[in-house]
Protein backbone atom coordinates (compact mmCIF):
# COMPACT_ATOMS: atom_id res chain seq x y z
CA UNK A 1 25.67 96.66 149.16
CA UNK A 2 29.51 96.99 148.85
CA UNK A 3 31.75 94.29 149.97
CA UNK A 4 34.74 94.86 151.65
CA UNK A 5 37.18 94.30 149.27
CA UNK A 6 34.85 96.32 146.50
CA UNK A 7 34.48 99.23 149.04
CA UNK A 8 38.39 99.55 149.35
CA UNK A 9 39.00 99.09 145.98
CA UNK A 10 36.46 102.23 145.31
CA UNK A 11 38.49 103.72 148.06
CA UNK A 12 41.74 104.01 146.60
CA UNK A 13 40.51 105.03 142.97
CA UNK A 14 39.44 108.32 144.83
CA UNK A 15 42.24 109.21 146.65
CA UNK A 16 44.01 112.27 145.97
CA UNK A 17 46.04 114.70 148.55
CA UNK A 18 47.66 117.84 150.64
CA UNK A 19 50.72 119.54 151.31
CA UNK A 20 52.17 121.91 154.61
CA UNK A 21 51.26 125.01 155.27
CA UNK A 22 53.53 128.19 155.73
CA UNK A 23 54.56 129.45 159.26
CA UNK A 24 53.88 132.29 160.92
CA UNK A 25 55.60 135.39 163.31
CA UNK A 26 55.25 135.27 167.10
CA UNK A 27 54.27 138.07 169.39
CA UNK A 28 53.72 138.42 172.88
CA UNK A 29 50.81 136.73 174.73
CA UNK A 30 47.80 138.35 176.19
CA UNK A 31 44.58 137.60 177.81
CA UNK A 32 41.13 137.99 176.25
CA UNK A 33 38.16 139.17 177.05
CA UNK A 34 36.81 135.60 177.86
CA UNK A 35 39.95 134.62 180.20
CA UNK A 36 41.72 132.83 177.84
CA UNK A 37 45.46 133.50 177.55
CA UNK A 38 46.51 134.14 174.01
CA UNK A 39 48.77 135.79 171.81
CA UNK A 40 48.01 139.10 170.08
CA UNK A 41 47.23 138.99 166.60
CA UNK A 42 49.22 139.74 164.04
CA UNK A 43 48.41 139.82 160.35
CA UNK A 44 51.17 138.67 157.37
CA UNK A 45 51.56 140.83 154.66
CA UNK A 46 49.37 138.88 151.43
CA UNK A 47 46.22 139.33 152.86
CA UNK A 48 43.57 138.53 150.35
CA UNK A 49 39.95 140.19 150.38
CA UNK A 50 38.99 136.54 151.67
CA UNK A 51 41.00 136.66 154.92
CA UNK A 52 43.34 134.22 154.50
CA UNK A 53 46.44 133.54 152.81
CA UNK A 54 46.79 130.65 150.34
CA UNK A 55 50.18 128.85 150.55
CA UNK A 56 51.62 128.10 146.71
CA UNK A 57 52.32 124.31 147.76
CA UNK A 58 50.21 122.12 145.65
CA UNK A 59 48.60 118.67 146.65
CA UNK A 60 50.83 115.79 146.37
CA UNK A 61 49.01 111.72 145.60
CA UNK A 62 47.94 109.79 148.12
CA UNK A 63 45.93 111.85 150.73
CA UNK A 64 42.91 110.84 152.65
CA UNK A 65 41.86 114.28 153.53
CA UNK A 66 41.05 115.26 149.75
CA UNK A 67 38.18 111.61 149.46
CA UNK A 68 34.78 112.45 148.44
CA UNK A 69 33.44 110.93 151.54
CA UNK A 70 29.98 111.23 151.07
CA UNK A 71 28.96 107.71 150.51
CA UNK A 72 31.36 105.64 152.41
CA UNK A 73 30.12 104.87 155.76
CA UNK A 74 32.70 105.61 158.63
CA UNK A 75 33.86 104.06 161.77
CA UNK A 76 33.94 105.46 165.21
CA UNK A 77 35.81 103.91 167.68
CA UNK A 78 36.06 104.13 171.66
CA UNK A 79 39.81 104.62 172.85
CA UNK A 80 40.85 104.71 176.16
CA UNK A 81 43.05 107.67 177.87
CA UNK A 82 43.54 106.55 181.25
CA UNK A 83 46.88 106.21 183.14
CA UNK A 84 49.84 104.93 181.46
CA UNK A 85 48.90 101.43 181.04
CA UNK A 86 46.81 102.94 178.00
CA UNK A 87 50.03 104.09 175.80
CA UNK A 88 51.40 104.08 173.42
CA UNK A 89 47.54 104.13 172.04
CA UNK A 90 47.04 102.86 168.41
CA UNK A 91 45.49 103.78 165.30
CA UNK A 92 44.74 107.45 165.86
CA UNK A 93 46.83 108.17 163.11
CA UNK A 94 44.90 107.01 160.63
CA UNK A 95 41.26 108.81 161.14
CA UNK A 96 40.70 111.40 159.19
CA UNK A 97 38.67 113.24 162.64
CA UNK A 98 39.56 112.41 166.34
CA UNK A 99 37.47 113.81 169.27
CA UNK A 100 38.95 114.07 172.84
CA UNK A 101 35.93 114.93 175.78
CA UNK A 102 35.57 114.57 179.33
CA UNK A 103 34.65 111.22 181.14
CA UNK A 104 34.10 110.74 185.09
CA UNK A 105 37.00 111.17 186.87
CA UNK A 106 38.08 114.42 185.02
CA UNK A 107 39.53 113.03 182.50
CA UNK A 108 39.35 112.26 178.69
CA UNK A 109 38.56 109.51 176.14
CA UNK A 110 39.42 109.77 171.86
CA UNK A 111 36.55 108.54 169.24
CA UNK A 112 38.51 108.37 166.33
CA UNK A 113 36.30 108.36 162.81
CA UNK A 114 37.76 106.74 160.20
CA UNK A 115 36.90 106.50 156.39
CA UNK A 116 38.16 104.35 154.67
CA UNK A 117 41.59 103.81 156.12
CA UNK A 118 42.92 100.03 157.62
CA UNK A 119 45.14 100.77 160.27
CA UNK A 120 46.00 97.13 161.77
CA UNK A 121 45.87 97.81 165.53
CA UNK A 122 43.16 100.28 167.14
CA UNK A 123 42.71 100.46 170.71
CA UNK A 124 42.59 100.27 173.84
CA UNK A 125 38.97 100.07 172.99
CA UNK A 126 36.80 101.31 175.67
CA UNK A 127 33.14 101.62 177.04
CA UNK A 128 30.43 104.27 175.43
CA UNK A 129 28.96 107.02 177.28
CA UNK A 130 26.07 108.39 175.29
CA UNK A 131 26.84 112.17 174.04
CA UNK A 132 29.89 110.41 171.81
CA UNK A 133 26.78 108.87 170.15
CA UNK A 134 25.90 112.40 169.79
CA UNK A 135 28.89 112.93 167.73
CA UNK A 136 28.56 109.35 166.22
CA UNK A 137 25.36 109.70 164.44
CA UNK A 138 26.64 113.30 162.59
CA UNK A 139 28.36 110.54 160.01
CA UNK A 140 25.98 107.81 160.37
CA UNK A 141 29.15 105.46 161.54
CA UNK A 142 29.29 102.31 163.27
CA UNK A 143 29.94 102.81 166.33
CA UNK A 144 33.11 100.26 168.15
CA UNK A 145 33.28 99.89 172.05
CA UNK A 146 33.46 97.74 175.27
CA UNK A 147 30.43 97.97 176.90
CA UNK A 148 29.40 101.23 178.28
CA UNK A 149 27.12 103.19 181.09
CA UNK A 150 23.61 102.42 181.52
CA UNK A 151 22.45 105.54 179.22
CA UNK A 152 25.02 104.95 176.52
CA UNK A 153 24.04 100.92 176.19
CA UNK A 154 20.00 101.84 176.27
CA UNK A 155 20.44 105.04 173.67
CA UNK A 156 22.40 102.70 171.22
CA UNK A 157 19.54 100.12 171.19
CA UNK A 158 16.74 102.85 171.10
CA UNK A 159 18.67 105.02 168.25
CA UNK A 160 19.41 101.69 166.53
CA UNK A 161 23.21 102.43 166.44
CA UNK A 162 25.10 99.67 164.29
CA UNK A 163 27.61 99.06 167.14
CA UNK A 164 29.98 96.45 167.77
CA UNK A 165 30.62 95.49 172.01
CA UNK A 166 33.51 93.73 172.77
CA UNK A 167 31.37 92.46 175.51
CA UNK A 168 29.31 90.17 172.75
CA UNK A 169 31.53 89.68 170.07
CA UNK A 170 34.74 87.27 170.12
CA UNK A 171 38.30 87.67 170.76
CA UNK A 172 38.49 87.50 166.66
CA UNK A 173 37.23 90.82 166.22
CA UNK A 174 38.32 92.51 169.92
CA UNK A 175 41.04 91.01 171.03
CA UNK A 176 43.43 91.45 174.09
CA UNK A 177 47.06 92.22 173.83
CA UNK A 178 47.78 90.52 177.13
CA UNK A 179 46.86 87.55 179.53
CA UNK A 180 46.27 89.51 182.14
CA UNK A 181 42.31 89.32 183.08
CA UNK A 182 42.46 92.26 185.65
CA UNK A 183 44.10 94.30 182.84
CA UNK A 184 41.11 95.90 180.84
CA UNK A 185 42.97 98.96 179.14
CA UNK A 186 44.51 96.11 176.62
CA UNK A 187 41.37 95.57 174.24
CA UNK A 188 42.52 96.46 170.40
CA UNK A 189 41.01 95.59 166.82
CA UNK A 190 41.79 96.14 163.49
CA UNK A 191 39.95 97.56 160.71
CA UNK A 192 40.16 94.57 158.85
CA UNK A 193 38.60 92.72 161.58
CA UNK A 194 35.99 94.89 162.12
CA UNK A 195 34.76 95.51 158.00
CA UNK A 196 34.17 91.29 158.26
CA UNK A 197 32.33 91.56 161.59
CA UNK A 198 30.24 94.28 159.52
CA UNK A 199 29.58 91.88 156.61
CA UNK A 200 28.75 88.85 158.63
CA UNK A 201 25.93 91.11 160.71
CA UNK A 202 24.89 92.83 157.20
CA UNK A 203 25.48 96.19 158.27
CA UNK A 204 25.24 98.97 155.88
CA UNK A 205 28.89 99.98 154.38
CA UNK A 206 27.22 103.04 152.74
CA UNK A 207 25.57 106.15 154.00
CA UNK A 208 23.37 109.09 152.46
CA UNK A 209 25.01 111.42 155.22
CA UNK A 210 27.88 113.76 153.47
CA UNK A 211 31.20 114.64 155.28
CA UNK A 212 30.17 117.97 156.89
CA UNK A 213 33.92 119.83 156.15
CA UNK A 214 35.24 120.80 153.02
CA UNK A 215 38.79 120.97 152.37
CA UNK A 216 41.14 124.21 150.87
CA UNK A 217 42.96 122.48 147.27
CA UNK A 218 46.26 124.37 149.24
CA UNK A 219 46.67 125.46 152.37
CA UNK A 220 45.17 128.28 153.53
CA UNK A 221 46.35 130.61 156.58
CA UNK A 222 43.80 132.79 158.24
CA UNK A 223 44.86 136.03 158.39
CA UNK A 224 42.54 137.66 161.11
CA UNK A 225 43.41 135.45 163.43
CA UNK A 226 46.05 135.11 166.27
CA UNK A 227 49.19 133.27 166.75
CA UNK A 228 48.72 129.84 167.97
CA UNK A 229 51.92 128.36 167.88
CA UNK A 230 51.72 126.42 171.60
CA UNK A 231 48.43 125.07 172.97
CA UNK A 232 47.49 123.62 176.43
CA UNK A 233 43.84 122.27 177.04
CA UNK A 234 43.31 121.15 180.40
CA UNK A 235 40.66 119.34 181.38
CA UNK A 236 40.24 118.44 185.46
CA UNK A 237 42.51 115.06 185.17
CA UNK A 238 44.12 115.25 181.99
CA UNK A 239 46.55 118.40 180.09
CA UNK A 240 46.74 117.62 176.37
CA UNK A 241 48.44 119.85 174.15
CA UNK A 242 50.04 120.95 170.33
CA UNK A 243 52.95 122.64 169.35
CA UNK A 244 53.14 124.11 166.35
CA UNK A 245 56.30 122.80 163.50
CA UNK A 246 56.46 125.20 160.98
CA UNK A 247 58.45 123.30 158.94
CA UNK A 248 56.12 120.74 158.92
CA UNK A 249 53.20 122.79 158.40
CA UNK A 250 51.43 120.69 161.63
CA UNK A 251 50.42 120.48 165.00
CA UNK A 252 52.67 117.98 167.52
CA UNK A 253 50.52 116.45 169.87
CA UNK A 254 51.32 116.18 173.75
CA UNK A 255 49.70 114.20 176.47
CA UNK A 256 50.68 115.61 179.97
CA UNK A 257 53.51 117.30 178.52
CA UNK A 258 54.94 114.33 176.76
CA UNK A 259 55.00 113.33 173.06
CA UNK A 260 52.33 111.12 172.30
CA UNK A 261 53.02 108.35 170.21
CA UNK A 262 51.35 105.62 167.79
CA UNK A 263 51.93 102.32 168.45
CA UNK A 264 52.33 101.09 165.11
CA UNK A 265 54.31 103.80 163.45
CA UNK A 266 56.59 104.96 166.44
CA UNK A 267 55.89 108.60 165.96
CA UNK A 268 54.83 111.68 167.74
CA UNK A 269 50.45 112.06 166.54
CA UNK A 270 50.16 115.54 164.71
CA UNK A 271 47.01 117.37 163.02
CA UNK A 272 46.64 119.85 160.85
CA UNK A 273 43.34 121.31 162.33
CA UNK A 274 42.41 121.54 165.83
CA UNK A 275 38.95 122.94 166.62
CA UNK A 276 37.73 124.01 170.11
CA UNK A 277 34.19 123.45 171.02
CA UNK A 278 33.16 124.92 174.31
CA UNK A 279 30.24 122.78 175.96
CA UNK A 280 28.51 122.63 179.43
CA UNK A 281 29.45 119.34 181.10
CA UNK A 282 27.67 118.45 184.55
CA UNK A 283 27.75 115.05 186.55
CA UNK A 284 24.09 112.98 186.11
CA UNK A 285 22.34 112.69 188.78
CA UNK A 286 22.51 109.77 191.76
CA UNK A 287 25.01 108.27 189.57
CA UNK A 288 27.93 106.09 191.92
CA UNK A 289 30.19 106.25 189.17
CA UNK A 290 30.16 110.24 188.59
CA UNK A 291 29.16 109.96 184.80
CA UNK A 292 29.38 112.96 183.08
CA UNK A 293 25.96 114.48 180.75
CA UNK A 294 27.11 117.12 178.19
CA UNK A 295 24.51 119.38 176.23
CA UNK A 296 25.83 118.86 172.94
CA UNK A 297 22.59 120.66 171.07
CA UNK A 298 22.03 124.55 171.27
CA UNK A 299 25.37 127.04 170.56
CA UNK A 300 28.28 127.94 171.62
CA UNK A 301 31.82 129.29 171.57
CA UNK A 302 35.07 127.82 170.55
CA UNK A 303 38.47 128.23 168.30
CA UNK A 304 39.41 126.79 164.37
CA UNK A 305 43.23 126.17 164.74
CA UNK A 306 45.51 125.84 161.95
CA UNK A 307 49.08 126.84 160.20
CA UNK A 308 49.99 128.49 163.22
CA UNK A 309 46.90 130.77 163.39
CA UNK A 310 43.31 130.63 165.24
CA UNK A 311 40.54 132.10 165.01
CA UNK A 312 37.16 132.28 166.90
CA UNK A 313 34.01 130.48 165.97
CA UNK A 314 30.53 129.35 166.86
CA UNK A 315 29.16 126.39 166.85
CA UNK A 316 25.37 124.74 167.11
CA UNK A 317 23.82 121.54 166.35
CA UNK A 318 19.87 121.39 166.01
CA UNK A 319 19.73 118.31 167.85
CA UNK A 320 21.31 114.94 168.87
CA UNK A 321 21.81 113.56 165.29
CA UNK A 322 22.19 116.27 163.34
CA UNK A 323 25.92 117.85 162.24
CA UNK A 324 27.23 120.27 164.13
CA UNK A 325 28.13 123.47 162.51
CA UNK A 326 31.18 125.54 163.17
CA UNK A 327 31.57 128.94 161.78
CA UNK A 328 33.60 131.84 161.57
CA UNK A 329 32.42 135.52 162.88
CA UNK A 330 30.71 136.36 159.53
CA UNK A 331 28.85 133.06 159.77
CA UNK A 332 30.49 131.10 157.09
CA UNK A 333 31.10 127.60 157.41
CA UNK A 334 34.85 126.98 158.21
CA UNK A 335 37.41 124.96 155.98
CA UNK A 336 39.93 122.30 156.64
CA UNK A 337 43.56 122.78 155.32
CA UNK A 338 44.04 118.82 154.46
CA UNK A 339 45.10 116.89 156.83
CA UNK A 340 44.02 115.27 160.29
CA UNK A 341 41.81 117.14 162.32
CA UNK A 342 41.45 117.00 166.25
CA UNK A 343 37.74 118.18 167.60
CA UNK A 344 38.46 119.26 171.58
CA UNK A 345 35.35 119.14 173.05
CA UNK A 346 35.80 121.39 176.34
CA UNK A 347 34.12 122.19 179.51
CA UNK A 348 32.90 125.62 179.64
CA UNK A 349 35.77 126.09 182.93
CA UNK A 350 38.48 124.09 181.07
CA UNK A 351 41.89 126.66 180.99
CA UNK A 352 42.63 126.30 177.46
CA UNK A 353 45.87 128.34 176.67
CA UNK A 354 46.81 129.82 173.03
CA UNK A 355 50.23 131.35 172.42
């Protein structure tokens, strides 16, 4: 088994990287057939007998997006979205996939997964709820989080989930960032922190399960899509949303509205790839709390987002642990431009606005 220090070591032989991707012509919205406001489409001139247009920008050094992952284990990590007591949030900008989906309330909660990367402060680390183990076991990761409901906390012991609970591990591994014991948005770690906690309980640092994306070698813009140059996604409690910078070649994120920042770094979080997964959410039974159940397994409908463009796809997953698949309308699998990629998991009723 790897150690830490051999594991990061390994880590940053392999690293290689991406570049920005081209931008693209505006036109006026409209609404499709499914409700959802979008712009028309509009095709650049280069199309390719692929559908897509390849940018000339080569990779540059030092990218995480272009690691072999298969082999390194990943982490996932429980962050917290409520309020404003939550922000800035930190380490998001450092996992290579982030997932945002529905908790009680209405609103949302980010599992980050991270390979290979050691951002220094993650957090506010928060409690499970057990379809993000859904999305957990697809990698194999260890799973980080503070507590969690009844469901989550019994599936993690019967699926034998590595997991680390702030509720049973020290203030050396979870710590808080204040002294304020009503205060439990303030929980953060750090990947350092939590790759010793690993060795100390023997968990495996290596996994047979590969990274389910593959990545373009330059960006690539699809063609048959339509503009996507401002997105909205609102769930009941929460509005989270991109614009696109052309310049930049990436998506600016926005949390109700606003810029949302990093802690560490100070800037505005931005992806590269945003994919929209449609799934039916519904409150579980006789619970006080209003917990949410999602039916992660079976099919469904959703968008790939990128370089200004999106385009529909479908997605299924056989069942809980296996990977989900997301493909275009002539079934292929679809491909990542490099660079961070946000999975919005959404309620089938969520407004979700493209234009």
């Amino acid at each position: 088994m790897l150690g830490r220090s051999s594991l990061l070591l390994a880590l940053c032989i392999l690293l290689i990287s991406f570049s920005a991707c081209s931008s693209q012509g505006k036109s006026e919205p409209q609404t499709t057939a499914d409700g959802i406001t979008a712009e028309a489409e509009k095709t650049p001139s280069g199309t390719t007998t692929s559908g897509a247009v390849e940018t000339e920008q080569s990779a540059a050094e030092g990218d995480i997006y272009s690691l072999p992952l298969s082999g390194v284990r990943p982490v996932a990590v429980m962050i917290d979205n409520q309020g404003s007591r939550v922000l800035p949030q930190g380490g998001l900008d450092k996992a290579q996939i982030v997932y945002e989906i529905i908790v009680e309330g209405g609103l949302t909660r980010f599992m980050p997964v991270f390979w290979g990367t050691m951002p220094e402060m993650i957090g506010p680390v928060r409690s499970s709820r057990d379809y993000f183990l859904d999305y957990t076991m697809e990698y194999d990761a260890m799973y980080v989080h503070v507590g969690g409901s009844p469901k989550a906390l019994a599936d993690i012991k019967k699926l034998k989930i590595n997991d680390i609970d702030g509720m049973r591990v020290g203030s050396d591994v979870i710590w808080d960032l204040t002294s304020d014991k009503s205060n439990w948005q303030d929980s953060y770690t750090s990947m350092e922190k939590l790759l010793d906690y690993t060795g100390a309980r023997k968990y495996r640092t290596t996994t047979d399960i590969k990274f389910p994306f593959t990545y373009n070698d330059t960006d690539v813009v699809p063609t048959d899509g339509q503009n996507a140059v401002k997105l909205t996604f609102k769930y009941p409690s929460m509005t989270s949303g991109y614009e696109y910078d052309s310049a930049a070649g990436t998506y600016k994120r926005l949390r109700l509205g606003k810029a949302q920042m990093e802690r560490v770094s100070g800037k505005q979080l931005e992806a590269k790839n945003i994919i929209v997964q449609y799934v039916r959410n519904y409150d579980i039974t006789n619970d006080a709390k209003g917990r949410q159940e999602m039916d992660t397994t079976g099919s469904g409908k959703g968008y790939f987002i990128t370089c200004g463009k999106a385009v529909k796809i479908t997605w299924s997953k056989k069942d809980r642990s296996s990977q989900t698949r997301y493909t275009d309308e002539s079934g292929n699998p679809i491909t990542l431009n490099r660079g961070q990629t946000w999975i919005q998991v959404v309620p089938l009723t969520s407004k979700v606005t493209i234009e």
